[in-house]
Protein backbone atom coordinates (compact mmCIF):
# COMPACT_ATOMS: atom_id res chain seq x y z
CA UNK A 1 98.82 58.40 48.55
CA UNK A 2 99.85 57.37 44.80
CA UNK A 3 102.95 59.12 44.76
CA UNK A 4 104.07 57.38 48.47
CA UNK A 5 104.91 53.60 47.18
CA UNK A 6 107.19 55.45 44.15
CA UNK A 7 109.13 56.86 46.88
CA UNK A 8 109.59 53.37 48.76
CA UNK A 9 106.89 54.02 51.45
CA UNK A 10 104.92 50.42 51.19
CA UNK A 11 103.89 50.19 54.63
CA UNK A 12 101.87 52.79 56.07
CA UNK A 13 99.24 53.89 58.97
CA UNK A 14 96.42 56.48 58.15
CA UNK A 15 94.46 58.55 60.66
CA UNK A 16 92.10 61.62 60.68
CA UNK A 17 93.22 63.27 63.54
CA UNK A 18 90.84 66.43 62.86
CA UNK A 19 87.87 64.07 63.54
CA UNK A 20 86.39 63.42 66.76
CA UNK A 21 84.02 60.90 65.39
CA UNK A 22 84.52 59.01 62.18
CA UNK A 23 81.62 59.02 59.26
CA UNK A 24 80.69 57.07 56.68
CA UNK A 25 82.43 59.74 54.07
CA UNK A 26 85.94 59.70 56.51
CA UNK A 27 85.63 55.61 56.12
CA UNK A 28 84.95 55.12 52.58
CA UNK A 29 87.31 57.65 51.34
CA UNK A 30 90.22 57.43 53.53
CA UNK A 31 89.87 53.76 54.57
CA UNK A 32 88.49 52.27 50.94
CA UNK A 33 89.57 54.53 48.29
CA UNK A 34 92.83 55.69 49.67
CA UNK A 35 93.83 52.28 50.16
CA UNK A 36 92.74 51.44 46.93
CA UNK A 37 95.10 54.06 45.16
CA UNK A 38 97.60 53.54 47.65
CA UNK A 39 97.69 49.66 46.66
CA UNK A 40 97.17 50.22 43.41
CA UNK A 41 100.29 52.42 42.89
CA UNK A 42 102.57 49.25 44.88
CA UNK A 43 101.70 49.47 48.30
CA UNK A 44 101.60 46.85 50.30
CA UNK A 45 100.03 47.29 54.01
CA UNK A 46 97.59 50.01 54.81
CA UNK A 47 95.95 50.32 57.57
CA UNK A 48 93.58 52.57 58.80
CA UNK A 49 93.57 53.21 62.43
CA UNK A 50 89.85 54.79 64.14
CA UNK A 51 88.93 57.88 65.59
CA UNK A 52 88.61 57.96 69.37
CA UNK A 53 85.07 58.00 69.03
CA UNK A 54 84.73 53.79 69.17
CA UNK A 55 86.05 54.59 72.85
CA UNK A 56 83.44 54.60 76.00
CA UNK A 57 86.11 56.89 77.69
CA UNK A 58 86.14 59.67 74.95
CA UNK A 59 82.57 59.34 74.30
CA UNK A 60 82.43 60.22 78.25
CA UNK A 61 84.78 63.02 78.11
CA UNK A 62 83.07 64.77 74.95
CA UNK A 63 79.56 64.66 76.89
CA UNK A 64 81.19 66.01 79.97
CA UNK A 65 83.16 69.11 77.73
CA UNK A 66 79.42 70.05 76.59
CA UNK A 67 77.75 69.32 79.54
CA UNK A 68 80.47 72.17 81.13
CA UNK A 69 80.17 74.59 78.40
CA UNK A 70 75.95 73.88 78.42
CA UNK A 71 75.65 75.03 82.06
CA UNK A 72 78.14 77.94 81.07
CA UNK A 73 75.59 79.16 78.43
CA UNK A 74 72.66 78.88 80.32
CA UNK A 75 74.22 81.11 82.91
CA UNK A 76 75.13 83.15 80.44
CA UNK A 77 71.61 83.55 78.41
């Protein structure tokens, strides 16, 4: 994140893709800290875009992957 504004990036868009749900940890380090260094070392805009998880829709489609793979299991066991 330091190095990026050195290298002429001063504009840029962050986002945990590896999380289905964002945390208080994922929020204050990547959207408060980061942004911190990130401004810090000359950046200018940072923004930190959600996980899916403030979504109704993917909220919907994680119950209904578990749901599927719950009645699986309980065939199963």
């Amino acid at each position: 994140m330091m190095a990026l504004p050195g290298e002429g990036i001063k504009d840029i868009q962050v986002l945990c893709p590896g999380f289905s749900a964002d945390c208080l940890e994922t929020i204050e380090e990547i959207g408060e800290e980061n942004r911190e260094y990130f401004e810090e070392a000359g950046g200018e805009k940072f923004g930190f875009i959600p996980c899916l998880n403030d979504r109704d829709d993917h909220t919907s489609a994680l119950a209904e992957v578990l749901l599927r793979h719950m009645q699986g299991w309980e065939e199963d066991h």
